[in-house]
N, C-alpha and C. Protein backbone atom coordinates (compact mmCIF):
# COMPACT_ATOMS: atom_id res chain seq x y z
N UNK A 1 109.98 123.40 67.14
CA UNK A 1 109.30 122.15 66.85
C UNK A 1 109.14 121.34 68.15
N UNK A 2 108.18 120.89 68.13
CA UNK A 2 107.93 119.87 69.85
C UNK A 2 107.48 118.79 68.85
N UNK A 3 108.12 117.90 69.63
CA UNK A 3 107.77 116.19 69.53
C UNK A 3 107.49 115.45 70.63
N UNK A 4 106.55 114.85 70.71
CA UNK A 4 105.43 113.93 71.74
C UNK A 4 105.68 112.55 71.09
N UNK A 5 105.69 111.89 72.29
CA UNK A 5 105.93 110.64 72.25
C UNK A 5 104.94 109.83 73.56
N UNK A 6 103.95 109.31 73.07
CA UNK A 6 103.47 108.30 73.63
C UNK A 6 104.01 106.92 74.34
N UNK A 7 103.36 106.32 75.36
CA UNK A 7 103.86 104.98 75.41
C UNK A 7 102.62 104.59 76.66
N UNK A 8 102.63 103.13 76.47
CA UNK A 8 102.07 102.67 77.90
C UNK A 8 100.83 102.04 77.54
N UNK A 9 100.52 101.97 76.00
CA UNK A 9 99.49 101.07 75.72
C UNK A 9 99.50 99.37 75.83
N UNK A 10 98.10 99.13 75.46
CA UNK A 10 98.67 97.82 75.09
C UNK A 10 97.32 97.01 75.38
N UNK A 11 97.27 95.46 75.75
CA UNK A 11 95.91 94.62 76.12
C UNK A 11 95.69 95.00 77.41
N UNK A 12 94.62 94.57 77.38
CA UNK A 12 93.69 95.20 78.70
C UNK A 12 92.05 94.23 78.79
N UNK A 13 91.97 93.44 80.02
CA UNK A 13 90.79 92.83 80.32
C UNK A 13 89.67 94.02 80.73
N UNK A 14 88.70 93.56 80.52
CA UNK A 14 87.19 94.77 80.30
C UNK A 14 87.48 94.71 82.07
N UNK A 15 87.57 96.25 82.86
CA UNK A 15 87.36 96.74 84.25
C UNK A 15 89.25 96.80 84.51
N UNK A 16 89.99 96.97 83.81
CA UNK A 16 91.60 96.88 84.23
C UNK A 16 91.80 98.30 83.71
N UNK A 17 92.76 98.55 84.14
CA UNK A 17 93.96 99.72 84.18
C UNK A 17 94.60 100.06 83.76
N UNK A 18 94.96 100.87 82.79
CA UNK A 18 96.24 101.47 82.04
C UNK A 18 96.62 103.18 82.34
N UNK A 19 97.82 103.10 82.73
CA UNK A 19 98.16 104.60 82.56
C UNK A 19 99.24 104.89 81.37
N UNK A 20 99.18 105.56 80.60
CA UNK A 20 99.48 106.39 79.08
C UNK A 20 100.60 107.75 79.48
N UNK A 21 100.99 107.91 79.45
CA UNK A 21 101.85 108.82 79.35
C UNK A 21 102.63 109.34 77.84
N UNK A 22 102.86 110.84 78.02
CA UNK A 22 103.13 111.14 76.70
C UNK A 22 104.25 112.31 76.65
N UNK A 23 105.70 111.71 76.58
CA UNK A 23 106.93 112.90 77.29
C UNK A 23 106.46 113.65 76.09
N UNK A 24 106.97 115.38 76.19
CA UNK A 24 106.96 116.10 75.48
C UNK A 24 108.38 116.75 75.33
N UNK A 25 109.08 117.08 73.85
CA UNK A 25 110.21 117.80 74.23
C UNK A 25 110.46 119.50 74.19
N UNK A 26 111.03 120.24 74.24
CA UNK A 26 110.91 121.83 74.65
C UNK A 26 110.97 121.76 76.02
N UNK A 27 111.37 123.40 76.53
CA UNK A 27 111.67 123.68 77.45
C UNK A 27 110.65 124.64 78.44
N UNK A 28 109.43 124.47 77.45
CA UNK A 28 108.69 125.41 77.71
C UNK A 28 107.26 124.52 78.07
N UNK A 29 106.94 123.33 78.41
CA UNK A 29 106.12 122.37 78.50
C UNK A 29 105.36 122.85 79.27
N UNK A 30 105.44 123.73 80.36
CA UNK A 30 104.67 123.87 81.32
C UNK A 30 103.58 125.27 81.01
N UNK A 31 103.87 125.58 79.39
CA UNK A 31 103.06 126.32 78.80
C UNK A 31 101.94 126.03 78.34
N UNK A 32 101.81 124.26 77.74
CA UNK A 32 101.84 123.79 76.81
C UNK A 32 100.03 123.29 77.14
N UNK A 33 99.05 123.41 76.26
CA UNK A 33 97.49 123.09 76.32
C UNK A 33 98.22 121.78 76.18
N UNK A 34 97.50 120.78 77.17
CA UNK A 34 97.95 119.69 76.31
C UNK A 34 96.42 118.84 76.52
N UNK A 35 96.07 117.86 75.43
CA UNK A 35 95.20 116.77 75.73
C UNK A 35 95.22 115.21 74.70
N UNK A 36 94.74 114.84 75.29
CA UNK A 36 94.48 113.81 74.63
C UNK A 36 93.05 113.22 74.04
N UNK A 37 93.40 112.57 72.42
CA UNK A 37 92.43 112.09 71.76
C UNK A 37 92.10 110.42 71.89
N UNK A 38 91.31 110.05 70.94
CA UNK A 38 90.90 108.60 70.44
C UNK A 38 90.76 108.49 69.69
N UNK A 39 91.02 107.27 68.53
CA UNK A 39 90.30 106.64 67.01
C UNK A 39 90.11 105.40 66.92
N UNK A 40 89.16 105.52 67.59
CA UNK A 40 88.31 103.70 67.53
C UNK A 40 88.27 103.49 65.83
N UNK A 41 88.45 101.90 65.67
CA UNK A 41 88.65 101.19 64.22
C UNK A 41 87.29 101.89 63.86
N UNK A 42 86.98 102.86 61.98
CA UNK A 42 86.20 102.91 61.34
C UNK A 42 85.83 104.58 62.36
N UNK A 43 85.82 105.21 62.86
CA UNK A 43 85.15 106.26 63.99
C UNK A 43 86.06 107.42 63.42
N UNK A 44 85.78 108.55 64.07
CA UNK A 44 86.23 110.04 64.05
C UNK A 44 87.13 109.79 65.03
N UNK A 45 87.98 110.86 65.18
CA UNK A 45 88.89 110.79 66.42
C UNK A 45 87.91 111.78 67.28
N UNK A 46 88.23 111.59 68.44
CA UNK A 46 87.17 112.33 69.12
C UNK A 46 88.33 112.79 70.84
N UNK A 47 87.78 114.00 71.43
CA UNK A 47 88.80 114.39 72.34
C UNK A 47 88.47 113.80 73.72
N UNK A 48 89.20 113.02 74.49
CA UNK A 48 89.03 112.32 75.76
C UNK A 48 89.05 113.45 76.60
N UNK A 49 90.54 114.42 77.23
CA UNK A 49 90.28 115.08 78.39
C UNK A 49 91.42 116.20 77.85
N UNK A 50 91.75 117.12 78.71
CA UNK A 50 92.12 117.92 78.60
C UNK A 50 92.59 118.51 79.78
N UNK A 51 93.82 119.36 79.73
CA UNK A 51 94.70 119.92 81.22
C UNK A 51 95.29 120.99 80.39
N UNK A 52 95.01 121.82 81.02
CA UNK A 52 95.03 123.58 81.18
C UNK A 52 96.48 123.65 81.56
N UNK A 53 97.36 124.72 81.77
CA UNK A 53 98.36 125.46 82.20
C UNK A 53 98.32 125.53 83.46
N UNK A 54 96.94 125.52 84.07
CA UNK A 54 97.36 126.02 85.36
C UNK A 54 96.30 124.69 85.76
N UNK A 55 96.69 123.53 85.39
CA UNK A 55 95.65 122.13 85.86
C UNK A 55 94.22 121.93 85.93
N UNK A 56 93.54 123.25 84.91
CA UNK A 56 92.30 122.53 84.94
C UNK A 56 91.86 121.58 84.05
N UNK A 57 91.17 120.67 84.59
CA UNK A 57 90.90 119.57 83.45
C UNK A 57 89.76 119.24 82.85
N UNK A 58 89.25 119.33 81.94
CA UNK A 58 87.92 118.46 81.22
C UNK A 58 87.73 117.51 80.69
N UNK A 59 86.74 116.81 80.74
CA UNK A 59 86.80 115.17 80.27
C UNK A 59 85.37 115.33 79.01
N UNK A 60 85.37 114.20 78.67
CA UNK A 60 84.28 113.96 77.32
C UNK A 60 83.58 112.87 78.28
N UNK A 61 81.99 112.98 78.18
CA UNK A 61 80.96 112.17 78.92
C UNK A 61 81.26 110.63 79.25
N UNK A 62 81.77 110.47 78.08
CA UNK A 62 82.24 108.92 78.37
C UNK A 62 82.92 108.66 79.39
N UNK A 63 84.16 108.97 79.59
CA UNK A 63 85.07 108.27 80.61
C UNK A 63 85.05 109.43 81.95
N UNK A 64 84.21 110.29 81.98
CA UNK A 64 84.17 110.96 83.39
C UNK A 64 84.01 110.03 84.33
N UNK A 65 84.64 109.82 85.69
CA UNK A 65 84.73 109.24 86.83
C UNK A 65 85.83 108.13 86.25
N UNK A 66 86.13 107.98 85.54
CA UNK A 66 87.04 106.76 84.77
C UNK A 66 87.94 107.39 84.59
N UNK A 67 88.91 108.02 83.84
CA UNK A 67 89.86 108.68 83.19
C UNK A 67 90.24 109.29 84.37
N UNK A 68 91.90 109.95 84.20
CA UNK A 68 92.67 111.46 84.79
C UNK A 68 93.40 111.86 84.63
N UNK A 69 93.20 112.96 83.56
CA UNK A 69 94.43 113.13 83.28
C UNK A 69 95.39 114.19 84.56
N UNK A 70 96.70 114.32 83.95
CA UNK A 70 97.57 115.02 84.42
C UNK A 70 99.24 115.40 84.05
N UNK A 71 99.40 116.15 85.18
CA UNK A 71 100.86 116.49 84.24
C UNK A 71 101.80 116.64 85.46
N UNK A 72 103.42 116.53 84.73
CA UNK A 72 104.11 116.53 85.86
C UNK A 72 104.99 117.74 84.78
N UNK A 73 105.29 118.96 85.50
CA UNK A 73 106.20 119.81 84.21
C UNK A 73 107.88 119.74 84.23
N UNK A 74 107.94 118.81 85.65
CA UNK A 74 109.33 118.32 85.89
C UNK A 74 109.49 117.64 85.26
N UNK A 75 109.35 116.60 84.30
CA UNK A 75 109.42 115.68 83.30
C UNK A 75 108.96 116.36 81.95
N UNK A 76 108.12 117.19 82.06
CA UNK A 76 107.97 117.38 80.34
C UNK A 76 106.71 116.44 80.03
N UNK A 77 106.12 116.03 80.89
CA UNK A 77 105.32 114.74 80.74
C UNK A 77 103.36 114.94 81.25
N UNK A 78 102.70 114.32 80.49
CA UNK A 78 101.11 113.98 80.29
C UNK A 78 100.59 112.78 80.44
N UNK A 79 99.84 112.54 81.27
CA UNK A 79 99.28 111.69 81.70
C UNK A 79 98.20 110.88 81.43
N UNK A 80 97.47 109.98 81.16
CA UNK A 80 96.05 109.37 81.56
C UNK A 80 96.16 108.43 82.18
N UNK A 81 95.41 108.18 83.55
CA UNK A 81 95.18 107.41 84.09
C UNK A 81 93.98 106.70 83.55
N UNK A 82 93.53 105.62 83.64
CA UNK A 82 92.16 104.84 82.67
C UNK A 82 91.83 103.62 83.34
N UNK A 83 91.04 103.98 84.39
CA UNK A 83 90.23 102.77 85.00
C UNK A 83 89.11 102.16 84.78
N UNK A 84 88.81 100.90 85.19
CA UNK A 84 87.66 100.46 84.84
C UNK A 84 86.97 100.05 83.25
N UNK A 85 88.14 100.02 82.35
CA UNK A 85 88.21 100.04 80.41
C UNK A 85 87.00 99.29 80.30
N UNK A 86 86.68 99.70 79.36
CA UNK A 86 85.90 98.79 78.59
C UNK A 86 85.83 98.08 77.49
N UNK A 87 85.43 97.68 76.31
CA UNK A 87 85.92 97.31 75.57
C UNK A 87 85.63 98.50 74.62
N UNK A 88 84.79 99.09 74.85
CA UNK A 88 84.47 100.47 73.82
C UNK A 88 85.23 101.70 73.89
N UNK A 89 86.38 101.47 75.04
CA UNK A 89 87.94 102.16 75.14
C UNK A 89 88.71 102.06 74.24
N UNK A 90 88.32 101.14 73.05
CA UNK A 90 89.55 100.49 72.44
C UNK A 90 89.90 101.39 71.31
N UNK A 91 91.13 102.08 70.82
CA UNK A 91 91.10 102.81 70.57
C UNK A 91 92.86 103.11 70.17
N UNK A 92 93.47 103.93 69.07
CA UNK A 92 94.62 104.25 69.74
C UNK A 92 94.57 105.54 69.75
N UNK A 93 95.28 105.85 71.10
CA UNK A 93 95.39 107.19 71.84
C UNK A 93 96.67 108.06 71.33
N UNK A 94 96.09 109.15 71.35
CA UNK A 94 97.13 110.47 70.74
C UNK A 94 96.82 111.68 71.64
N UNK A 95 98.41 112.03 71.46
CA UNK A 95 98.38 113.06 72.59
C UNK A 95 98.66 114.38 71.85
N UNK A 96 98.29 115.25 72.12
CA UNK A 96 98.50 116.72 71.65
C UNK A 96 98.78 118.15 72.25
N UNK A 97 99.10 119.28 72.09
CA UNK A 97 100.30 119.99 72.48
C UNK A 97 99.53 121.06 71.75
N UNK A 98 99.05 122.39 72.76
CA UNK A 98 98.75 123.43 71.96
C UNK A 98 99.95 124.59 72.40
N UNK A 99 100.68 125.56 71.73
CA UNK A 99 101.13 126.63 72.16
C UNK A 99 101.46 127.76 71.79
N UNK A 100 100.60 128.51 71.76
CA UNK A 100 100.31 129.53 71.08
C UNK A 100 99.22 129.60 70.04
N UNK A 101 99.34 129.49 68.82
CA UNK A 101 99.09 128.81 67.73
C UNK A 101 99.16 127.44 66.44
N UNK A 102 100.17 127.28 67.67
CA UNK A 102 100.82 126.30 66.96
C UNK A 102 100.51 124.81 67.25
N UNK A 103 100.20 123.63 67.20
CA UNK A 103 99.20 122.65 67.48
C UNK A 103 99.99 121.21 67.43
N UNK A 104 100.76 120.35 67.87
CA UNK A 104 101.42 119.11 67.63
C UNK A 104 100.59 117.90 68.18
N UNK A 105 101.12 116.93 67.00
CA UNK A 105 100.21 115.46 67.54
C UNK A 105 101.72 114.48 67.68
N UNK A 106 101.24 113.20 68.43
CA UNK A 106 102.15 112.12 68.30
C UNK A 106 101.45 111.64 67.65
N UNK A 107 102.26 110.05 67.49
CA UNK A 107 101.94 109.53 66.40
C UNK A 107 101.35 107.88 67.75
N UNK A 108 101.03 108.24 68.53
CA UNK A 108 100.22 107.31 68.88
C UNK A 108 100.37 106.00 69.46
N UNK A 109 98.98 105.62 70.69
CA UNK A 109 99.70 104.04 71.12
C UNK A 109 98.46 103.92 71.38
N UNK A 110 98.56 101.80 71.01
CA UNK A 110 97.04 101.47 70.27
C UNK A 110 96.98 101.01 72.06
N UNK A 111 95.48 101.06 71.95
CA UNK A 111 95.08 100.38 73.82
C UNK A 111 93.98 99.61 73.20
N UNK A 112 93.84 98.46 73.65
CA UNK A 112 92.57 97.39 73.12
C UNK A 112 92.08 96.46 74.93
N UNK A 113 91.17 96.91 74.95
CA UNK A 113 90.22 96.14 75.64
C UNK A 113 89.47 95.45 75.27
N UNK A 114 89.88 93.94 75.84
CA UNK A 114 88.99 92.93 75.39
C UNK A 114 89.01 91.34 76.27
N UNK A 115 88.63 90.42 76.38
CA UNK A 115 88.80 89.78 77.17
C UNK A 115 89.34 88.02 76.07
């Protein structure tokens, strides 16, 4: 069983900064697909970016040049960096864990941009 734990949300003025982080537990993290989602109030959840095993990353059109993710496997830990927010960032963020077949979510941290 792996459990993800988010943190690092919170208010945010439209063009400010948040970085998100999301420890993971297991010993095997550095296996681990990991990415992160969004669920804006009333919306689909939809997938922000994504980091590979061996650090490749993909982003969703929106926050390319904005977003970054990353990982540190000495911590067990996932990243987003998130510059420049907007208010259409607003959202709470969930992080997720693929390995093998097997698929884990946290349970999430709300980020609101707004002024």
């Amino acid at each position: 069983q792996v459990q993800l734990v988010e943190s690092g949300g919170g208010l945010v003025l439209p063009g400010g900064s948040l970085r998100l982080s999301c420890a993971a537990s297991g010993s095997i993290f550095r296996l681990y697909l990991m990415k992160w989602y969004r669920q804006a109030p009333g919306k689909q959840r939809e997938l922000v970016a994504t980091i590979s095993v061996g650090d490749s990353t993909i982003y969703a059109d929106s926050v390319k040049g904005r977003f970054t993710i990353s990982r540190d496997n000495t911590k067990d830990t996932v990243y987003l960096q998130m510059n420049s927010l907007k208010p259409e960032d607003t959202a709470v963020y969930y992080c997720n864990a693929w390995i093998g077949d097997m698929n884990y979510w946290g349970k999430g941290t709300l980020v609101t941009v707004s002024s």
